[in-house]
N, C-alpha and C. Protein backbone atom coordinates (compact mmCIF):
# COMPACT_ATOMS: atom_id res chain seq x y z
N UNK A 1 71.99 14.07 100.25
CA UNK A 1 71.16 13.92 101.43
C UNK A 1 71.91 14.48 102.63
N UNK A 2 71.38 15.36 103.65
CA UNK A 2 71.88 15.71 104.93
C UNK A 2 71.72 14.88 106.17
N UNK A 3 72.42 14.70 106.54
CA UNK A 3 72.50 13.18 107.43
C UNK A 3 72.44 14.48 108.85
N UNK A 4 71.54 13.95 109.83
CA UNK A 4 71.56 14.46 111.24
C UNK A 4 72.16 13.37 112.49
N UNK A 5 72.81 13.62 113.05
CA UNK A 5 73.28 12.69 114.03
C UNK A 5 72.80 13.40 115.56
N UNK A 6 72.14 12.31 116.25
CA UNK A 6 72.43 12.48 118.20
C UNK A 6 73.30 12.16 118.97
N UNK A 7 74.01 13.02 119.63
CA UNK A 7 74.18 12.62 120.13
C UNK A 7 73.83 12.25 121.57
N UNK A 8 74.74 10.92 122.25
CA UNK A 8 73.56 10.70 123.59
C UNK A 8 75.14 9.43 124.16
N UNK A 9 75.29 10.13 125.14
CA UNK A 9 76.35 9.61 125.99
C UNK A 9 77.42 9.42 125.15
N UNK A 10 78.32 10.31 124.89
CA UNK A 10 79.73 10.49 123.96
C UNK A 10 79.67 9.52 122.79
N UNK A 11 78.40 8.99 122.05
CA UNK A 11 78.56 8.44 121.16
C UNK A 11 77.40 9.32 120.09
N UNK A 12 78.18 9.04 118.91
CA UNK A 12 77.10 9.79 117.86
C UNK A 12 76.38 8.66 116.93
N UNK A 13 74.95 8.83 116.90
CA UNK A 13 73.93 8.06 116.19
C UNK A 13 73.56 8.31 115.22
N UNK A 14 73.56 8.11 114.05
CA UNK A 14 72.75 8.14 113.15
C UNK A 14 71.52 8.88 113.32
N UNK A 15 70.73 9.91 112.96
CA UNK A 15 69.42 9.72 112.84
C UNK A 15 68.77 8.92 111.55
N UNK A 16 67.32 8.43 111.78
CA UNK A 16 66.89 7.89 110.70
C UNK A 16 66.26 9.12 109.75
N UNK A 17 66.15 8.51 108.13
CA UNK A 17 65.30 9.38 107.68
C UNK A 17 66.21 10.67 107.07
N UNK A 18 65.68 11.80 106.06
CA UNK A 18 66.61 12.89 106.11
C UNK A 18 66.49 14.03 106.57
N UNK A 19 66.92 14.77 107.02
CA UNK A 19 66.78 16.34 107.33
C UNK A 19 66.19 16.99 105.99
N UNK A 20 64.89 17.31 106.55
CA UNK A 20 64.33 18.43 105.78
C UNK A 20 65.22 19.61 105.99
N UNK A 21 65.14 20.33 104.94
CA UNK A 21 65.42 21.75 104.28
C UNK A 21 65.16 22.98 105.23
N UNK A 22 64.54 22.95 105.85
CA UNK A 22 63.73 24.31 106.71
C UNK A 22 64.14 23.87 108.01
N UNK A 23 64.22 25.06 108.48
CA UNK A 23 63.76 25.47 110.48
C UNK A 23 62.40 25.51 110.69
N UNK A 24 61.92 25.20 111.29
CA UNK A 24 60.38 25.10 112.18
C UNK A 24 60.21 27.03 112.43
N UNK A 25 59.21 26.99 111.80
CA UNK A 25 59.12 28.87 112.32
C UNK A 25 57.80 28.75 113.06
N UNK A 26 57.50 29.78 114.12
CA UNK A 26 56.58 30.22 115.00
C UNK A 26 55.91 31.61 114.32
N UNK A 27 54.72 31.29 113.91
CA UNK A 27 54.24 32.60 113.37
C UNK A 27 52.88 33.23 114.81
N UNK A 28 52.90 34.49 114.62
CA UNK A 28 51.84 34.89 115.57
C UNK A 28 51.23 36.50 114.83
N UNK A 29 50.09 36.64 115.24
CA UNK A 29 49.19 37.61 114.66
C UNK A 29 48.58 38.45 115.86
N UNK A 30 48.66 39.80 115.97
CA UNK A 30 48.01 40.62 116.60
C UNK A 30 47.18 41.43 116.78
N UNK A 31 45.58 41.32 116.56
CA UNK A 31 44.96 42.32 116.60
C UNK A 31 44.83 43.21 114.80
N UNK A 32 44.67 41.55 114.45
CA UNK A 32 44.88 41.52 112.70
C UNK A 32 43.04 42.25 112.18
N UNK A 33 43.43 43.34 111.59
CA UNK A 33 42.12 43.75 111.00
C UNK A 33 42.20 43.72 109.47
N UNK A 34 41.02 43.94 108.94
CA UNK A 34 41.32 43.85 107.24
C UNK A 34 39.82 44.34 106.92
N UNK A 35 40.16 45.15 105.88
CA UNK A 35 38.94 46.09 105.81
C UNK A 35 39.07 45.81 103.79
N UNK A 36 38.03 45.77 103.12
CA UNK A 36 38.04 45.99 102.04
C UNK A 36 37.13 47.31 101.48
N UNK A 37 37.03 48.27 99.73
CA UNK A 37 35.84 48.89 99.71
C UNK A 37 34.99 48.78 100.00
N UNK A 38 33.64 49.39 100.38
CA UNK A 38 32.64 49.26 100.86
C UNK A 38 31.90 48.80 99.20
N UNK A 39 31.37 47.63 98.75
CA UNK A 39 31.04 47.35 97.59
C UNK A 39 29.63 49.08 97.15
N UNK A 40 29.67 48.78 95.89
CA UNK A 40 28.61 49.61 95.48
C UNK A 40 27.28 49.03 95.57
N UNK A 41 26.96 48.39 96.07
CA UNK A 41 25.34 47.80 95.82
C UNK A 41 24.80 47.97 97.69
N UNK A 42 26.29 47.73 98.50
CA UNK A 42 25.67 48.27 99.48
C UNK A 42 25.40 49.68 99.69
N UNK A 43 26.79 50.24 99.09
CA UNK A 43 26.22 52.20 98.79
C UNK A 43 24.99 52.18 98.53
N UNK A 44 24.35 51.41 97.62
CA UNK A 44 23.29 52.15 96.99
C UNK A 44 22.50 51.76 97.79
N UNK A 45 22.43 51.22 98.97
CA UNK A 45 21.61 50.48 99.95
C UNK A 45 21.86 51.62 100.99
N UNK A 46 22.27 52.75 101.07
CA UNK A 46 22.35 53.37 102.12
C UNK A 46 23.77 53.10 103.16
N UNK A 47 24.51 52.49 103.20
CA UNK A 47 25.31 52.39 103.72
C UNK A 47 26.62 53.47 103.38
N UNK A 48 26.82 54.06 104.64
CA UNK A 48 27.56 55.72 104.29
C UNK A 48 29.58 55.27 104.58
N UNK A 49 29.65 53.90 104.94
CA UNK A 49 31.23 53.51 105.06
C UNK A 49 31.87 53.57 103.90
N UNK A 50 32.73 54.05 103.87
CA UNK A 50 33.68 53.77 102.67
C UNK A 50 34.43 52.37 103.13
N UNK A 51 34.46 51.38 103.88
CA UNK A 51 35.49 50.40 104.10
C UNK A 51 34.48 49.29 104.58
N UNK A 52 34.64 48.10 104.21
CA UNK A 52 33.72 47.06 105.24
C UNK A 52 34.41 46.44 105.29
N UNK A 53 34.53 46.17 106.96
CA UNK A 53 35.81 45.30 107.82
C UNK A 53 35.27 43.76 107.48
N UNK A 54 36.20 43.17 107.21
CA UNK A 54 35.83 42.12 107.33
C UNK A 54 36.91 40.80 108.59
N UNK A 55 37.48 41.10 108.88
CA UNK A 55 38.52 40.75 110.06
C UNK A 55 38.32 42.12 111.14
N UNK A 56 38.23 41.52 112.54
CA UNK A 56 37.98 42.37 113.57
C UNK A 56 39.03 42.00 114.45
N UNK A 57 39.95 42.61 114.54
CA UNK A 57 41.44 42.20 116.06
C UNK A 57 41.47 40.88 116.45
N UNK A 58 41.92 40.24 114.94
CA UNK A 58 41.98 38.90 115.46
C UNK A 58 43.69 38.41 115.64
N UNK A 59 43.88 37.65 117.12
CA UNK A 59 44.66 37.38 117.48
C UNK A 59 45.43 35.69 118.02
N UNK A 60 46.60 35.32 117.64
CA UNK A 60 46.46 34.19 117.77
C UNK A 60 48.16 33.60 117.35
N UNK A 61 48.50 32.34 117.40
CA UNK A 61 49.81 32.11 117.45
C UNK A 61 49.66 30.58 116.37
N UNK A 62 50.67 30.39 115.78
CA UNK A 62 51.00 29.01 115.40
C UNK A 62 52.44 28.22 115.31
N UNK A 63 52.50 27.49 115.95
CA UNK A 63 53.90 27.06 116.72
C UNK A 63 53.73 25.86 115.87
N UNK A 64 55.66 25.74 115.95
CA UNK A 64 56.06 24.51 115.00
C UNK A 64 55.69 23.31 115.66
N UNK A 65 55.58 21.66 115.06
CA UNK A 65 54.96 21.11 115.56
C UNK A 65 53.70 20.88 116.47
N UNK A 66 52.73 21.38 116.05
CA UNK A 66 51.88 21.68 116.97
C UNK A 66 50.93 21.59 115.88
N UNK A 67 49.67 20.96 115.79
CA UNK A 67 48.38 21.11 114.66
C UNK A 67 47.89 21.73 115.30
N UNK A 68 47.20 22.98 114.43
CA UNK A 68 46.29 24.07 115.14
C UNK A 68 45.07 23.81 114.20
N UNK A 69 44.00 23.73 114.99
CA UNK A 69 42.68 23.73 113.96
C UNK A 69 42.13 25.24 113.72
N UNK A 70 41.95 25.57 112.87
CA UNK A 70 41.04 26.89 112.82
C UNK A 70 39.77 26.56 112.44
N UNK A 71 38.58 26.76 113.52
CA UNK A 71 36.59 26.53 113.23
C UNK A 71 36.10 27.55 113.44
N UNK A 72 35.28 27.68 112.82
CA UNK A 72 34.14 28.50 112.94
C UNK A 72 33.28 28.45 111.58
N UNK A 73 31.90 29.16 111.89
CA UNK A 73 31.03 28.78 110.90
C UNK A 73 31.34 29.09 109.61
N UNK A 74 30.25 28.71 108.44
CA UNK A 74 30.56 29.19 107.62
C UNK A 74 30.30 30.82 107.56
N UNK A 75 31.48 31.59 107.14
CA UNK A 75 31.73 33.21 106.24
C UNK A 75 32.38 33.31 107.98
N UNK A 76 32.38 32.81 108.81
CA UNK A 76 32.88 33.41 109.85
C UNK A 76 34.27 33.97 109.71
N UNK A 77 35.20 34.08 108.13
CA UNK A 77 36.55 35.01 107.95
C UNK A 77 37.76 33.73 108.28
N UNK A 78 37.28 32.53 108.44
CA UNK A 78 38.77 31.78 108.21
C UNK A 78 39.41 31.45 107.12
N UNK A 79 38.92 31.44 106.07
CA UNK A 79 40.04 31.47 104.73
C UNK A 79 40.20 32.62 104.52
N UNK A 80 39.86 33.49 104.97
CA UNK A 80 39.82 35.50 104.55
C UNK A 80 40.97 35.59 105.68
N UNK A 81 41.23 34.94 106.90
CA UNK A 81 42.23 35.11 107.73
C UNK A 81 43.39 34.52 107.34
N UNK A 82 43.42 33.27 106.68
CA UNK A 82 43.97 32.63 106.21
C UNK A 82 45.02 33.25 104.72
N UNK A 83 43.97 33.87 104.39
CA UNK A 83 44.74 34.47 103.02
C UNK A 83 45.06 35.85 103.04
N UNK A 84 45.16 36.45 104.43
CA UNK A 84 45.47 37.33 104.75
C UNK A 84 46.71 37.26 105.61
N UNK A 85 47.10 36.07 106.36
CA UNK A 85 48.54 35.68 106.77
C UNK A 85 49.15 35.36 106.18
N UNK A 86 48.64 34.88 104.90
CA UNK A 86 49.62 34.38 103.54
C UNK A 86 49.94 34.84 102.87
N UNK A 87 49.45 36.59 102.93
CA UNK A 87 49.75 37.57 101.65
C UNK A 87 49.26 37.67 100.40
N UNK A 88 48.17 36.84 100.97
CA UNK A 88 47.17 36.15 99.27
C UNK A 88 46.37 37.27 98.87
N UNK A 89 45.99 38.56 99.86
CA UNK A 89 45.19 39.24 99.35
C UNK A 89 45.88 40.23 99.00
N UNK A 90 45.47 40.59 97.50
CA UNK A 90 46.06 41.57 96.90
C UNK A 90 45.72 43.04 96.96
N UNK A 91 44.21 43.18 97.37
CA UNK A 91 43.49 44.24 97.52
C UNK A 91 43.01 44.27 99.01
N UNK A 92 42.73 45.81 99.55
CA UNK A 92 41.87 45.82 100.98
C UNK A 92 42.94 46.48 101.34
N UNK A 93 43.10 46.34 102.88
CA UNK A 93 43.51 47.02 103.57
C UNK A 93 43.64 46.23 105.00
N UNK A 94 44.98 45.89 105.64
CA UNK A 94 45.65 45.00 106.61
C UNK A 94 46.22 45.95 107.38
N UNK A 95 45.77 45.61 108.67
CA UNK A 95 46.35 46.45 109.84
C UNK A 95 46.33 45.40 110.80
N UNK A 96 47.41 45.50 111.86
CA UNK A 96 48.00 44.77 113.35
C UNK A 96 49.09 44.06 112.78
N UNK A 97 49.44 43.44 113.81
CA UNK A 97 51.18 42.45 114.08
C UNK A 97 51.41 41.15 113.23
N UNK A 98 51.72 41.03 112.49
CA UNK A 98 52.29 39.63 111.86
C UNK A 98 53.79 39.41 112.09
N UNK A 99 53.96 38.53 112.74
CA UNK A 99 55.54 37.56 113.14
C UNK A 99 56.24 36.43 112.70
N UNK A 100 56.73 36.86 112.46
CA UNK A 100 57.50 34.88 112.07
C UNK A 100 58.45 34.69 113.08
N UNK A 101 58.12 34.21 113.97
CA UNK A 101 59.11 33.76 114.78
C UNK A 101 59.98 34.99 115.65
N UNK A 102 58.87 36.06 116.02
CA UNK A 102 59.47 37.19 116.86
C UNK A 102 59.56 38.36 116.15
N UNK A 103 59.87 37.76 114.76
CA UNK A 103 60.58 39.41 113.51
C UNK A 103 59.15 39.40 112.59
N UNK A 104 59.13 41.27 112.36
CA UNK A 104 58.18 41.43 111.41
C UNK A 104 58.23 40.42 110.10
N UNK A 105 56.66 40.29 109.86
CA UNK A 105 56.50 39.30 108.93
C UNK A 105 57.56 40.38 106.74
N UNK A 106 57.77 40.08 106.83
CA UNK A 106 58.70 40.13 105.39
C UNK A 106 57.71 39.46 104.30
N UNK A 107 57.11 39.90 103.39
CA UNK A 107 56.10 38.71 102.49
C UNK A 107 57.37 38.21 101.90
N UNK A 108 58.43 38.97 100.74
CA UNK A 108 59.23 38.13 100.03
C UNK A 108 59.97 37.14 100.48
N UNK A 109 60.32 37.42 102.04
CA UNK A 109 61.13 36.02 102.24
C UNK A 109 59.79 35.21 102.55
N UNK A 110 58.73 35.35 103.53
CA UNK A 110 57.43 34.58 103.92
C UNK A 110 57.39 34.16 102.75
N UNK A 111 57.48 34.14 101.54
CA UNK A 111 56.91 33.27 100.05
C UNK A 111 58.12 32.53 100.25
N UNK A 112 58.99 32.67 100.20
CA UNK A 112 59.84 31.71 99.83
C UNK A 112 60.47 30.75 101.19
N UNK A 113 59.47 30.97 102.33
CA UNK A 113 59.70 29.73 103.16
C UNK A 113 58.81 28.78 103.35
N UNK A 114 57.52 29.09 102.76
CA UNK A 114 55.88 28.92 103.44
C UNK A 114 55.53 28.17 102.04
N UNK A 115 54.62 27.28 102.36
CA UNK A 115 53.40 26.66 101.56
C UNK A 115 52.01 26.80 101.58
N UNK A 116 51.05 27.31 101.13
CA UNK A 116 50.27 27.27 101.46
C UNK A 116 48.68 26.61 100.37
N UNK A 117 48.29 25.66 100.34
CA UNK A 117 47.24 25.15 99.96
C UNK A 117 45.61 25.76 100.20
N UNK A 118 45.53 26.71 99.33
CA UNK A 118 44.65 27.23 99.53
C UNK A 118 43.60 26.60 99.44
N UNK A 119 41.87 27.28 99.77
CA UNK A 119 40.91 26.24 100.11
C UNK A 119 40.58 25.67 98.54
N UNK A 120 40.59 26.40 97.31
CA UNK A 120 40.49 25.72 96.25
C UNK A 120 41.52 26.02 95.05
N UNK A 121 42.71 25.53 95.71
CA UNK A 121 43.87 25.50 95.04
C UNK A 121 44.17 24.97 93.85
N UNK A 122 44.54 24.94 93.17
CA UNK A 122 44.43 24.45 91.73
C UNK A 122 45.65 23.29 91.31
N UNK A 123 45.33 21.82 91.35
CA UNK A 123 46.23 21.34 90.99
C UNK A 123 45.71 20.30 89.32
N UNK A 124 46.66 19.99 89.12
CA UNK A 124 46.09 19.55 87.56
C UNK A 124 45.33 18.22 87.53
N UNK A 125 45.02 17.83 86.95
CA UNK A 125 43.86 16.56 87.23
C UNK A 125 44.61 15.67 86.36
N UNK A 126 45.32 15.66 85.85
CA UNK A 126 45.83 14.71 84.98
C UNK A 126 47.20 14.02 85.51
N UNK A 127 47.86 14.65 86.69
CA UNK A 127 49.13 14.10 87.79
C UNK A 127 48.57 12.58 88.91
N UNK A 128 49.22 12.47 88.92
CA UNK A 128 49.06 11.78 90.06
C UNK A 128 49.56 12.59 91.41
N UNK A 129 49.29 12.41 92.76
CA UNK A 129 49.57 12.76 93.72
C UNK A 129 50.82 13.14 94.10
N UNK A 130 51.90 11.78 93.49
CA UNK A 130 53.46 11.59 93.44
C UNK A 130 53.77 12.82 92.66
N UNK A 131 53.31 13.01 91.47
CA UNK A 131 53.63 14.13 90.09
C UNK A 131 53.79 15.13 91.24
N UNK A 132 52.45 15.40 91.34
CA UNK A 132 51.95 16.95 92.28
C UNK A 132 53.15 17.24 92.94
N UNK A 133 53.54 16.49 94.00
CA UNK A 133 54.50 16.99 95.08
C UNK A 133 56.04 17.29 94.19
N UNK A 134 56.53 16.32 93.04
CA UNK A 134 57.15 15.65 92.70
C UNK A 134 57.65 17.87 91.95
N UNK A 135 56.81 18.25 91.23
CA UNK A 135 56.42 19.44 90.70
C UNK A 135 56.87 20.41 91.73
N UNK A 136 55.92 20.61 92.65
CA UNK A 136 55.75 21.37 93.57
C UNK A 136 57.86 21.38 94.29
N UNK A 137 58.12 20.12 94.34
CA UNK A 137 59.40 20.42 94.90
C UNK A 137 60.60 20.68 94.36
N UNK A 138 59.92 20.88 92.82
CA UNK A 138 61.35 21.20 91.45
C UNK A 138 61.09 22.55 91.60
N UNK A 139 59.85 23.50 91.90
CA UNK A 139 59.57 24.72 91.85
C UNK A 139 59.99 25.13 92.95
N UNK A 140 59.72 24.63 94.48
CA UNK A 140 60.19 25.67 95.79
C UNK A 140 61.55 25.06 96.24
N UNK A 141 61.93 23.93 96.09
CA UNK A 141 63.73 23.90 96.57
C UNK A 141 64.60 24.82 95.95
N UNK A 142 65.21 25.04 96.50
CA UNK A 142 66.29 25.69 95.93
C UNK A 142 67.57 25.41 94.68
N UNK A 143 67.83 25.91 93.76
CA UNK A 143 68.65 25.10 92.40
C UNK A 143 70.06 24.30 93.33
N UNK A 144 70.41 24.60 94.39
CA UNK A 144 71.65 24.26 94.75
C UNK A 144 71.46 22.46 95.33
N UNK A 145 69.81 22.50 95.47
CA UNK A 145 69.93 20.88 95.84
C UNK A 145 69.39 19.80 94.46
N UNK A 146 70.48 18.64 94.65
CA UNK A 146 70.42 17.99 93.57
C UNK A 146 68.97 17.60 93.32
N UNK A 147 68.94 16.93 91.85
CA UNK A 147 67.66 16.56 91.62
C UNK A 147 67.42 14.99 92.09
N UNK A 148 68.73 14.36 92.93
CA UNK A 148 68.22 13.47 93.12
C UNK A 148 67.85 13.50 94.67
N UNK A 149 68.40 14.50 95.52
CA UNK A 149 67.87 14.97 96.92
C UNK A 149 66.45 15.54 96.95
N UNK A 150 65.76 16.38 95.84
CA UNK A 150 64.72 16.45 95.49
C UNK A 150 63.82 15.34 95.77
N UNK A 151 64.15 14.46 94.90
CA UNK A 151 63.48 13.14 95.21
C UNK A 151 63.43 12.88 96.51
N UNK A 152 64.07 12.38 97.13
CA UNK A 152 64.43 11.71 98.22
C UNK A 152 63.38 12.77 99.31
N UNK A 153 63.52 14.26 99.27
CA UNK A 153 62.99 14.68 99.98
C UNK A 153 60.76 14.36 99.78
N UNK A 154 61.19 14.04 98.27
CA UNK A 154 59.47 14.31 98.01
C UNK A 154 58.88 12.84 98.95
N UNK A 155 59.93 11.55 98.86
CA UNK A 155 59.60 10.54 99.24
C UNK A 155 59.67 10.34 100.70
N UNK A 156 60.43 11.22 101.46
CA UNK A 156 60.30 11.68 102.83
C UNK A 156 58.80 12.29 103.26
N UNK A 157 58.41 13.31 102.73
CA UNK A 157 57.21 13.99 102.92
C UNK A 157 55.67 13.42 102.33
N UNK A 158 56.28 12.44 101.36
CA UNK A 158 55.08 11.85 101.44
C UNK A 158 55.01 10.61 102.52
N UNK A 159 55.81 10.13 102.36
CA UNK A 159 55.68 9.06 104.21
C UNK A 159 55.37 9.72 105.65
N UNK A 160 55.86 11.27 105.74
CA UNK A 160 55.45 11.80 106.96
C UNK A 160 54.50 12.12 106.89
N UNK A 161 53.46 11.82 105.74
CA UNK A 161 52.31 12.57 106.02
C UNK A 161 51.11 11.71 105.43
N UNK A 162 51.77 10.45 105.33
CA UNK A 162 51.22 9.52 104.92
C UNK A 162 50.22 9.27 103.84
N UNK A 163 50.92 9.66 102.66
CA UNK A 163 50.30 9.36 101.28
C UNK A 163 50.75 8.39 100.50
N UNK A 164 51.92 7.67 101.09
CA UNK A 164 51.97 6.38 99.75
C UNK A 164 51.46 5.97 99.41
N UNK A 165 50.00 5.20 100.73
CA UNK A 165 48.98 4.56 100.19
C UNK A 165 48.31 5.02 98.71
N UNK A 166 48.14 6.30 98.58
CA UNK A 166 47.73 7.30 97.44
C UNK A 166 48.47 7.87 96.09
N UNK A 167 49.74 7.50 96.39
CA UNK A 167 51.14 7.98 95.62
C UNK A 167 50.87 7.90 94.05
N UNK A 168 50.09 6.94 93.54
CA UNK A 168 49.94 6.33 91.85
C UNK A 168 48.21 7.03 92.07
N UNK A 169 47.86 7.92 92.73
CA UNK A 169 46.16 8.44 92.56
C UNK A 169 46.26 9.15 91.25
N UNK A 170 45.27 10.03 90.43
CA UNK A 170 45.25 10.63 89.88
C UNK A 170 44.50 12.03 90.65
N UNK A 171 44.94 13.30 90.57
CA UNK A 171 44.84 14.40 91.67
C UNK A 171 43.25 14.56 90.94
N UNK A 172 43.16 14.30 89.78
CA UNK A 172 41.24 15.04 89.16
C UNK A 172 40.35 13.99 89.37
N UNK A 173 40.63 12.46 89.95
CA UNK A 173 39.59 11.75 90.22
C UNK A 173 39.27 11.49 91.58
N UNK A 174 37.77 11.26 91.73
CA UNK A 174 37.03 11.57 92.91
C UNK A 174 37.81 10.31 93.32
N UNK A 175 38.14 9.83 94.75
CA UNK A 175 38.00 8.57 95.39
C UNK A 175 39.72 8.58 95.22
């Protein structure tokens, strides 16, 4: 476990709790477009584009600590924006600024700092909630932290985000 201390008038405190693993990153987007083929059924509909945009210069920031909501209607392009800051789309075509924190966005390191829960992400129905995370944090920590800091961290993140109540759920049943 990594122990953080304050200090605060020449004495050093304890913090409670453990130091997560990561730095807080600031991501920001500039004038993000994304164009895919123009499907064939609209060709055959007369439509003479080879590309149909589907993101138009969209621009915007997400700072650590800070909940950002993203709304708009439905097809209005927020999981298409979404999985386009995440590197999720494999096909199309991405143009404008992606940042992490000032520096061009990098996907290989961006995978290996980032989480992302997509809108119908696939987790197994037969875990419990505890499993899920429990999984999830044997796969993205790094081999150098023990497996019993593992723990400790899964039981950190589920209190900050308040799932104990839920901890023994099963992830495939409704309720």
């Amino acid at each position: 476990m990594v122990e953080a201390t304050n200090v605060t008038v020449g004495k050093v405190a304890p913090k409670k709790g453990m130091v997560l693993p990561f730095a807080p990153l600031a991501m920001s987007f500039d004038e993000v477009n994304y164009f895919v083929d123009m499907p064939r059924e609209m060709k055959d509909q007369g439509v003479t584009e080879d590309r149909l945009q589907l993101l138009r210069g969209v621009t915007g920031t997400f700072r650590p600590g800070v909940l950002t909501a993203l709304m708009g209607v439905s097809g209005a392009g927020k999981t298409t924006l979404m999985d386009v800051l995440a590197g999720r789309k494999t096909g199309g075509y991405i143009e404008g600024d992606i940042r992490i924190s000032g520096y061009p966005k990098n996907q290989a390191t961006f995978a290996r700092i980032s989480g992302y829960c997509e809108q119908n992400d696939i987790h197994s129905p037969q875990l419990t909630v505890h499993e899920s995370l429990i999984y999830s944090a044997f796969l993205r920590l790094p081999g150098d932290i023990s497996n019993d800091q593992k723990m400790k961290f899964v039981d950190e993140v589920m209190e900050l985000v308040e799932l104990d109540n839920l901890k023994d759920s099963i992830v495939g049943l409704p309720g």
